[in-house]
Protein backbone atom coordinates (compact mmCIF):
# COMPACT_ATOMS: atom_id res chain seq x y z
CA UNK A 1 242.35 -139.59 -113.95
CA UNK A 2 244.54 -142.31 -114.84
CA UNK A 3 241.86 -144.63 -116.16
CA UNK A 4 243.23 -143.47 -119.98
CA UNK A 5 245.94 -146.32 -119.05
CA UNK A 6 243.20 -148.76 -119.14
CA UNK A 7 242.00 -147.81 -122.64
CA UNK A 8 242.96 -150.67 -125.58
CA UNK A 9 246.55 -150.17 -126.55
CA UNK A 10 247.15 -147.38 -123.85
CA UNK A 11 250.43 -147.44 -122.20
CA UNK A 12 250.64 -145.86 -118.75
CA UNK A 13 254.20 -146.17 -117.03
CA UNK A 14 252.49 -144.55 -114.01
CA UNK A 15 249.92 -146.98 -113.54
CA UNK A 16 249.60 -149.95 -111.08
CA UNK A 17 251.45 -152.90 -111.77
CA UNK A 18 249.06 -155.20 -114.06
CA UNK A 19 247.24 -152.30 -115.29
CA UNK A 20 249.02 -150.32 -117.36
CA UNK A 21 247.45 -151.71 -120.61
CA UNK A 22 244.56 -153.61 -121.22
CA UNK A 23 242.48 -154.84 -124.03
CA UNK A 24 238.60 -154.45 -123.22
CA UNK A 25 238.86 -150.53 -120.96
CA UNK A 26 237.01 -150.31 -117.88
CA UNK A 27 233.58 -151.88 -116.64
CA UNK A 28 232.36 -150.29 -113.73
CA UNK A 29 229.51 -152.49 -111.22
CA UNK A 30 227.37 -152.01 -108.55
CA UNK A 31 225.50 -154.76 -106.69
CA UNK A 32 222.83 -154.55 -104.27
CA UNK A 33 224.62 -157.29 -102.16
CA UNK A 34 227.75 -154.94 -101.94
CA UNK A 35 226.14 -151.72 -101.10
CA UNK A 36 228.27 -148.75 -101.07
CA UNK A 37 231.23 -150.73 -103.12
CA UNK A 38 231.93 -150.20 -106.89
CA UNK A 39 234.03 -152.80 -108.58
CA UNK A 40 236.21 -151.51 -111.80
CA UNK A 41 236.45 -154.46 -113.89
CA UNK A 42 239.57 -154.30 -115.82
CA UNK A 43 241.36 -156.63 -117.96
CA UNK A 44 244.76 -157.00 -117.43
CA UNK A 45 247.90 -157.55 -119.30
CA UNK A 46 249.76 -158.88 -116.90
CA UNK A 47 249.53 -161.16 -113.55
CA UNK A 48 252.79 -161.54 -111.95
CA UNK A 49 254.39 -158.56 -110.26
CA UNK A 50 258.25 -158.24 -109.98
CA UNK A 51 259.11 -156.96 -106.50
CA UNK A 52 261.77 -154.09 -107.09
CA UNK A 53 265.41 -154.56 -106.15
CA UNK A 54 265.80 -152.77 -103.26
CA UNK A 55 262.59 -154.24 -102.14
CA UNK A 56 263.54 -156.14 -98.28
CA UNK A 57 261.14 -158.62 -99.15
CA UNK A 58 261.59 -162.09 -99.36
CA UNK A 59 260.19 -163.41 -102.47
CA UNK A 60 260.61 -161.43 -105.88
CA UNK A 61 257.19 -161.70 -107.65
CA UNK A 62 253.30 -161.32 -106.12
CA UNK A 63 250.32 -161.57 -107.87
CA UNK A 64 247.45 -159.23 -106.81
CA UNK A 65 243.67 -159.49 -108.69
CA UNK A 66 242.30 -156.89 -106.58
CA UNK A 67 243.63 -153.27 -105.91
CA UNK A 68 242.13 -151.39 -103.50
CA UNK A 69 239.88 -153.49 -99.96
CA UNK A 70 236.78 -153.39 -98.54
CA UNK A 71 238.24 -154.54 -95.12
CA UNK A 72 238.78 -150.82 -94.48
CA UNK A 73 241.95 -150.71 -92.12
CA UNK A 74 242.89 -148.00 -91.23
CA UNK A 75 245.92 -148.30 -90.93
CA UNK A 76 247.10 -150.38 -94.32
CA UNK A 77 250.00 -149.78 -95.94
CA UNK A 78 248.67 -149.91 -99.50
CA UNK A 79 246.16 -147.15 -99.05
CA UNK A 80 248.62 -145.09 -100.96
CA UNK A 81 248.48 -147.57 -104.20
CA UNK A 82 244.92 -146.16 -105.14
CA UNK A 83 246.16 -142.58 -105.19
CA UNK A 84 247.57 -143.64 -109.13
CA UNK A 85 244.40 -143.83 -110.10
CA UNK A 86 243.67 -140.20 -108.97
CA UNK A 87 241.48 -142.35 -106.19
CA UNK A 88 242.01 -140.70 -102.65
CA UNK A 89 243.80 -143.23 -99.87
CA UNK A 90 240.85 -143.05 -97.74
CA UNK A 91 237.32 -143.90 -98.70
CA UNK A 92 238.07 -144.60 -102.31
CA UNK A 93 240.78 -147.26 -101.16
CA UNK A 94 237.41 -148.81 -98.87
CA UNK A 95 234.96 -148.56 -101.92
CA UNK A 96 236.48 -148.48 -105.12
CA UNK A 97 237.44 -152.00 -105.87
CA UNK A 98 239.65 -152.82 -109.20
CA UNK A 99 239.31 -155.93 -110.30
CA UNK A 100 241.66 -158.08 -112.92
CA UNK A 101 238.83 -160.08 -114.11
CA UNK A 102 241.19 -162.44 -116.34
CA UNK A 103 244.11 -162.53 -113.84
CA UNK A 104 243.96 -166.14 -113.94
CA UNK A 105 244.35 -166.58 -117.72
CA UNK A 106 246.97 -164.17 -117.59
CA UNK A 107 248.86 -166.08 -114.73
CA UNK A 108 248.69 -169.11 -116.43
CA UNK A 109 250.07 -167.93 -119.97
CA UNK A 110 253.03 -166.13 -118.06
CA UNK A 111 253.40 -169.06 -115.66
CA UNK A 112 253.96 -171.42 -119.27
CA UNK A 113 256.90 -169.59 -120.68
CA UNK A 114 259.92 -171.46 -120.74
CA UNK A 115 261.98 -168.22 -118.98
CA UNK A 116 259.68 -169.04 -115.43
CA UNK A 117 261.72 -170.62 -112.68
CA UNK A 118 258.85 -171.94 -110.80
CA UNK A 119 260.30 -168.79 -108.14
CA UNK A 120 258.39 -168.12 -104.94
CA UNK A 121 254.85 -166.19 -105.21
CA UNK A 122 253.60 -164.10 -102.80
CA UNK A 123 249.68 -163.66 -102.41
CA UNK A 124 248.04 -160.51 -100.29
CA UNK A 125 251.00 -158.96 -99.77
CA UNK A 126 249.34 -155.75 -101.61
CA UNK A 127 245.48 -155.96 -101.07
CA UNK A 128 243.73 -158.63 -99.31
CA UNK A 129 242.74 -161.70 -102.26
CA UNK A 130 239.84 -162.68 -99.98
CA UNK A 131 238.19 -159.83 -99.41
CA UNK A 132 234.54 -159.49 -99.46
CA UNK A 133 234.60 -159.17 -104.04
CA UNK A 134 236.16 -162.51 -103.72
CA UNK A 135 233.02 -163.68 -102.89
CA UNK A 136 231.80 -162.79 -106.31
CA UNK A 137 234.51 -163.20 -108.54
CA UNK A 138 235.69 -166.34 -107.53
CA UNK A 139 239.62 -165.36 -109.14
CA UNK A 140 241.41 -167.39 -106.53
CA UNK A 141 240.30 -171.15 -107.59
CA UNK A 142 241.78 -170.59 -111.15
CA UNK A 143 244.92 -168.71 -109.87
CA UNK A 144 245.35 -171.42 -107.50
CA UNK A 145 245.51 -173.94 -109.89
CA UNK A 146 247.62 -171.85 -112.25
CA UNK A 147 250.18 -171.75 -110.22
CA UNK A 148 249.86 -175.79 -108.45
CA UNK A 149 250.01 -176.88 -112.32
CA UNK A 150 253.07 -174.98 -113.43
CA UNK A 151 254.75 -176.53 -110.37
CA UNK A 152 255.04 -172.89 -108.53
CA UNK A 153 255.37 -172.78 -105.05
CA UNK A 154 253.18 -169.75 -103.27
CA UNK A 155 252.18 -168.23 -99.85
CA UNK A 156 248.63 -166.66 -98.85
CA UNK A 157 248.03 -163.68 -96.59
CA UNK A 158 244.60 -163.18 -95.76
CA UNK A 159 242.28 -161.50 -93.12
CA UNK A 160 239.49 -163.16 -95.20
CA UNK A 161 237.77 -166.17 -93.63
CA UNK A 162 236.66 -166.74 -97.05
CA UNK A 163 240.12 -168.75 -97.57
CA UNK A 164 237.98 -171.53 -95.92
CA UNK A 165 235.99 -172.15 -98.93
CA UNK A 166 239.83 -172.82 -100.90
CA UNK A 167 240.89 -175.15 -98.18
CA UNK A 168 239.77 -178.48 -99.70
CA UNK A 169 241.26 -176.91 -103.16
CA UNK A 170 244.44 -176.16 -101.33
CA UNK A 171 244.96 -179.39 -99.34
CA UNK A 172 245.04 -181.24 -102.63
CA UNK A 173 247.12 -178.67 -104.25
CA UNK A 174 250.04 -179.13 -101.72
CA UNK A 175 251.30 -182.37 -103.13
CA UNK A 176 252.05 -180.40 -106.28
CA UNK A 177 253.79 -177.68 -104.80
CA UNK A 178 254.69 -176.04 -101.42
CA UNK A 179 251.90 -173.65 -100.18
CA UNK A 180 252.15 -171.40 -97.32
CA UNK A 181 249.48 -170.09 -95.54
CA UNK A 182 249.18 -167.06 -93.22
CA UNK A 183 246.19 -165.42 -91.21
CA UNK A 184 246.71 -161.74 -90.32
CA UNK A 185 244.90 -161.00 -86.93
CA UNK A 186 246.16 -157.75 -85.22
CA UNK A 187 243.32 -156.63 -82.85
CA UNK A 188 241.57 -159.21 -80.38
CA UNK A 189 239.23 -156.44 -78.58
CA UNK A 190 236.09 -156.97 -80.84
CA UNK A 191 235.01 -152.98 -80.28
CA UNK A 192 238.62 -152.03 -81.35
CA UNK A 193 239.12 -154.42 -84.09
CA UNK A 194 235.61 -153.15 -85.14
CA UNK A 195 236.44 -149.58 -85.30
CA UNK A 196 240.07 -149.98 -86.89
CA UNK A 197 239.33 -152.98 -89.63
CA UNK A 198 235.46 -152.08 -90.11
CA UNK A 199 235.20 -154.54 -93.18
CA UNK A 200 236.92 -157.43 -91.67
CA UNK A 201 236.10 -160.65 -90.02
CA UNK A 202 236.21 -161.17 -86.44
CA UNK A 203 239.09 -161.78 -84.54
CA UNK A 204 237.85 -165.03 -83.53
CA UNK A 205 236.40 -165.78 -86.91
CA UNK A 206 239.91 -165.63 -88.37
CA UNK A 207 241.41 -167.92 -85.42
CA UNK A 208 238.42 -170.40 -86.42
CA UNK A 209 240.07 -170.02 -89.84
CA UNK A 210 243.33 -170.94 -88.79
CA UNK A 211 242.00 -173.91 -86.93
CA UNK A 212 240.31 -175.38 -89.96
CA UNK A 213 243.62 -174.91 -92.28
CA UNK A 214 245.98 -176.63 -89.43
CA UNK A 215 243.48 -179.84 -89.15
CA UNK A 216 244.23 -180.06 -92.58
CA UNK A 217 247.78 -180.20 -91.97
CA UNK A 218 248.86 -176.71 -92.99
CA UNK A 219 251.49 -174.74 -90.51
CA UNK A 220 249.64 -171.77 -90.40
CA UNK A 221 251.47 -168.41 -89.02
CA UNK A 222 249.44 -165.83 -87.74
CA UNK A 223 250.43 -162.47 -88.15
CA UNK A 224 250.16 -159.93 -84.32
CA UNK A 225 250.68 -157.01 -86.64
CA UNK A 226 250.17 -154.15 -86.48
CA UNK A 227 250.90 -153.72 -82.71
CA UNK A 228 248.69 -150.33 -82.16
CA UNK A 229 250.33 -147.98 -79.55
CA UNK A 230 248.85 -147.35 -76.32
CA UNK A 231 245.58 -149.24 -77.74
CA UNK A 232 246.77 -153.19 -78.20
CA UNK A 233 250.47 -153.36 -76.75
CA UNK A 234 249.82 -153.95 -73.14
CA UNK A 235 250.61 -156.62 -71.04
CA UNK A 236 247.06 -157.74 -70.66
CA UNK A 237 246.06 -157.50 -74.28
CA UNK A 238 249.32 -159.05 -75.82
CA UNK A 239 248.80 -162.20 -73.14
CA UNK A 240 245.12 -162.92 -74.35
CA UNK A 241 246.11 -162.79 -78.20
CA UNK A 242 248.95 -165.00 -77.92
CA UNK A 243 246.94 -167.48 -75.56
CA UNK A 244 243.99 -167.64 -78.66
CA UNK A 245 246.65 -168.13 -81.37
CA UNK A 246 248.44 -171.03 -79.67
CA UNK A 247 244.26 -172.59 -79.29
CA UNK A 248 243.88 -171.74 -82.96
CA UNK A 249 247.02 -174.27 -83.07
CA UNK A 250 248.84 -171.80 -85.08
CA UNK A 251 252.99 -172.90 -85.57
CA UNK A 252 254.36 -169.09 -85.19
CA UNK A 253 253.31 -165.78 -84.46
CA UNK A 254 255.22 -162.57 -85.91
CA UNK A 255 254.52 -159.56 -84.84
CA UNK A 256 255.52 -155.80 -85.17
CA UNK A 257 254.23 -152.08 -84.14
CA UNK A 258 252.45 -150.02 -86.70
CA UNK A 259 253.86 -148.48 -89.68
CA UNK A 260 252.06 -145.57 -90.97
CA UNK A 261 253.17 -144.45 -95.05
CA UNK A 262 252.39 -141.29 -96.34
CA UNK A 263 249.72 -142.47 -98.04
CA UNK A 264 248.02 -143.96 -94.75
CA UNK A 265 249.25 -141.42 -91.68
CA UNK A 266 246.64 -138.81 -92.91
CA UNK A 267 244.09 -141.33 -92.85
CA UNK A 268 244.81 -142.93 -89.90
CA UNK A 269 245.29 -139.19 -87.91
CA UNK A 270 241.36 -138.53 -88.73
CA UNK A 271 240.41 -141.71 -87.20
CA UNK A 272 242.35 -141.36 -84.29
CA UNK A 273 241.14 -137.60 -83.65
CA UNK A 274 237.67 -138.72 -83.50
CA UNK A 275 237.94 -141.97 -81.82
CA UNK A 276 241.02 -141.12 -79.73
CA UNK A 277 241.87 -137.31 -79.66
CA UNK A 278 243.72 -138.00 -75.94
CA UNK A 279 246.63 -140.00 -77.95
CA UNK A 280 247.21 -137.66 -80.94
CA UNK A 281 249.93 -135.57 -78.92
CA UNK A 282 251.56 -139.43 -78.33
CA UNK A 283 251.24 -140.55 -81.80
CA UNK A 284 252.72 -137.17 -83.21
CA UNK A 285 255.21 -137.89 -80.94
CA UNK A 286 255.85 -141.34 -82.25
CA UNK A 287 255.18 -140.90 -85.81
CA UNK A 288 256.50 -137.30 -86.49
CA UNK A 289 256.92 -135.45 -89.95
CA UNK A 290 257.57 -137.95 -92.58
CA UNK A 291 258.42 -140.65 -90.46
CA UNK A 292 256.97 -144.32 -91.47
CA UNK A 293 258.21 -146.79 -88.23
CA UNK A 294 257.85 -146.50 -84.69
CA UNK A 295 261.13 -144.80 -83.13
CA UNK A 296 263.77 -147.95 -82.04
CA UNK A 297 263.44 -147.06 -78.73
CA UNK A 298 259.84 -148.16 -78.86
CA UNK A 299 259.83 -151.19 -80.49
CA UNK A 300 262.84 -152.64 -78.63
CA UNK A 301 260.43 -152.05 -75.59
CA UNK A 302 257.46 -153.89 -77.77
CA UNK A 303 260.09 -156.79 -78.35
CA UNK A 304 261.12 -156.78 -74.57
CA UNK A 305 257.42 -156.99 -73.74
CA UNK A 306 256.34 -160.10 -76.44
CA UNK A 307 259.14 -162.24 -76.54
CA UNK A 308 258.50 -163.65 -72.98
CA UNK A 309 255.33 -164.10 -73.45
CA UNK A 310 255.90 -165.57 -76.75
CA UNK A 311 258.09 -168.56 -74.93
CA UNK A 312 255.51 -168.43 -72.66
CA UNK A 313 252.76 -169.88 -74.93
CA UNK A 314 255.15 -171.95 -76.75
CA UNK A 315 254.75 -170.04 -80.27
CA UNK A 316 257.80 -169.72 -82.27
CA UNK A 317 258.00 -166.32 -82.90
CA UNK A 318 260.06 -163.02 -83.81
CA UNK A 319 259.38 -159.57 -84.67
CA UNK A 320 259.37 -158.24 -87.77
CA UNK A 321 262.79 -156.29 -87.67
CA UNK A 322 264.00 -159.49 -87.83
CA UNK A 323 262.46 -160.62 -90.47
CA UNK A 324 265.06 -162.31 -93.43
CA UNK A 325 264.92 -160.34 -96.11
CA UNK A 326 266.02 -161.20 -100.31
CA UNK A 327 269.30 -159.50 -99.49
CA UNK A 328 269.96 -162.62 -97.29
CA UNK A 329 270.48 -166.39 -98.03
CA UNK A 330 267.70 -167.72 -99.12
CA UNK A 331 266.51 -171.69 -98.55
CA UNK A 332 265.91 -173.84 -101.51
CA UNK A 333 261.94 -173.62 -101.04
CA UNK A 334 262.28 -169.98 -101.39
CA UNK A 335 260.70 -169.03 -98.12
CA UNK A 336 259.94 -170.09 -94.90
CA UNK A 337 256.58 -171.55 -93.93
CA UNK A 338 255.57 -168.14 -92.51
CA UNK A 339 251.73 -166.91 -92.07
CA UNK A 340 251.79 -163.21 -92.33
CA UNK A 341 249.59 -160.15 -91.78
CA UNK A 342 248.77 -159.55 -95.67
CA UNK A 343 247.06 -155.96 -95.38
CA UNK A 344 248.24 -154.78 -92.32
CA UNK A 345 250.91 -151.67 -91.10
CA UNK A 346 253.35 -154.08 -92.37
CA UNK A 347 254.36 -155.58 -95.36
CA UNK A 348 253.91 -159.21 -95.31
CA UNK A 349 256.37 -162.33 -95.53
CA UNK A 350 256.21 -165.74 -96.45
C-alpha cells in the first residue's frame, strides 16, 4: 500500500495532498473510547492544500488534518480519497482515520512566508475537522489561531457539534480576521439521518449548534445538501427542514440533490439495496453508468419545489448550481459569508 510515501524522505506523487512525505513514518492507535476506529498518526510536510485550476470552487487553498470520517455518510464525496492509500471507499473511509498530528505547526510555518497573501481558506471541504478524533487531538485550536495570527481569513464546514467547544476561541478570533461558519444538516428524519450519516450528530443537535454560533454573532449558513431522491425531497419533508433552520436563526440555506462519485456510487448502491431495494430501479435510473449529478431535468424540479418555500421561511437561499465559482469575480473578502455542507454529496463553499 501506499504507506511507503509516509516513510522519512519518501516522495509519493500519488499520495494525498499533505502526505506525500513525512519525517517520523506512521503511528497507528487504538483507543477503547473509539472502538472499532484506528487513527494513522502521520506527520506531515505540508498544511495548506492548493485547489487545482479547473477546480469550480471558490477559494484556492483548504487545509484538511484528518483524511478519512467517522461520521460514516454514505453518500460523501471524499470516500474515494482513501482509495490512495490502497484503503477501500467504504468501511476503511468510516474506520481508518489519518491524522496530521503537526498540521498546526506546519500551517503556521507556511502561513509566515513572505509569498502568503493572507488568500481565503477553506476548512471541511474534504473530511469533516470535527469529527469524533477531534475530540482527542484537539488540532483545530492551534490551526485556528495559525491562521487568526497571520491575518488569514477562513470558513468552517462541519457536521460536528464539537465546533461548540471552538466558539468562544472563534468569537474572539473574528476581530482578527473574517471567519465563516457553516453547519451541514441534510436529513431531518432522525431514523433516516441515522441510517445514512451513522456517525453523526443529530439533526437537531447540529441546529442547537447553529443557534449557539449566531448568539454569538456569527451568520451561520446551513447547508440542505444532499437532497436524497424519493427519501428527503418532498413537499412535507423540505417544509419541516427549512421551518427548523430559520428557528436555528440560520442567515441562508443552500441546498442541492445528491452527487454520487465513483468512489461513493458503489457504496451508496449497497446501502440502498438493503435499506431500500424498491428505489434501486429509480436511482439507476437517475444515476446511470458513470454519471456523478442528478439528470437537469430533476434538479430543475428540486429547485421549482425549494425556492418557494425558501421565500416562504424568509431564508436567503439558492441551489448549488448556482453557486459562484473561482472562474467568476470574486469580492475583496474572498468569499461570501456562506455555511456549507462540508462532507456531504456536494462539495462545499464558503
Amino acid at each position: 500500500m501506499r504507506w511507503q510515501g509516509q516513510q522519512v524522505g519518501a516522495v509519493d506523487e500519488a499520495a494525498l495532498p499533505g502526505l506525500d512525505q513525512v519525517g517520523a513514518g506512521v503511528r497507528t492507535v487504538t483507543t477503547p473510547e473509539f472502538a472499532g476506529i484506528t487513527f494513522h498518526e502521520v506527520v506531515a510536510k505540508s498544511a495548506l492544500n492548493h485547489v487545482p485550476g479547473p477546480s469550480s470552487m471558490p477559494f484556492d487553498w483548504t487545509v484538511n488534518p484528518y483524511r478519512g470520517c467517522s461520521h460514516a455518510c454514505t453518500y460523501c464525496f471524499a470516500r474515494g480519497t482513501h482509495e490512495y492509500l490502497d484503503l477501500d471507499a467504504g468501511r476503511d473511509f468510516d474506520s481508518q482515520i489519518v491524522v496530521k498530528v503537526n498540521v498546526a505547526d506546519v500551517l503556521r510555518r507556511e502561513l509566515g512566508r513572505s509569498s502568503w497573501q493572507r488568500e481565503q481558506v477553506a476548512l471541511g471541504t474534504n473530511t469533516d475537522p470535527y469529527q469524533r478524533a477531534e475530540g482527542r487531538y484537539r488540532l483545530m485550536p492551534a490551526i485556528i489561531d495559525a491562521l487568526a495570527d497571520s491575518g488569514t481569513p477562513f470558513s468552517i464546514l462541519t457536521k460536528g457539534t464539537l465546533l461548540r467547544r471552538d466558539l468562544p476561541q472563534l468569537a474572539r478570533r473574528r476581530a482578527d480576521v473574517d471567519i465563516s461558519l457553516a453547519m451541514s444538516i441534510a436529513v431531518y428524519d432522525d431514523a433516516l439521518q441515522h441510517a445514512l450519516e451513522p456517525g453523526t450528530p443529530s439533526a437537531q443537535a447540529r441546529l442547537d449548534t447553529v443557534r449557539a454560533a449566531t448568539d454569538l454573532g456569527f451568520r451561520v449558513q446551513v447547508f440542505l445538501m444532499p437532497i436524497v431522491p424519493h427519501l428527503s425531497d418532498s413537499v412535507e419533508a423540505l417544509d419541516a427542514a427549512l421551518g427548523r433552520i430559520k428557528a436555528a436563526g440560520a442567515s441562508r440555506v443552500i441546498y442541492g440533490a445528491m452527487h454520487l462519485r465513483p468512489g461513493v456510487k458503489p457504496w451508496f448502491f449497497q446501502w440502498l439495496q438493503r435499506e431500500h431495494p424498491e428505489l434501486v430501479p429509480a436511482y439507476r435510473g437517475l444515476y446511470p453508468g458513470a454519471s456523478v449529478e442528478a439528470p437537469k431535468g430533476y434538479r430543475t424540479w428540486l429547485a421549482q419545489r425549494v425556492r418557494p418555500l425558501v421565500r416562504a421561511h424568509g431564508l436567503n437561499g439558492y441551489a448549488e448550481d448556482d453557486q459562484p465559482t473561482r472562474s467568476r469575480p470574486r469580492t475583496p473578502r474572498a468569499a461570501p459569508r456562506i455555511i456549507e455542507t462540508g462532507p456531504t454529496a456536494a462539495p462545499t463553499l464558503f
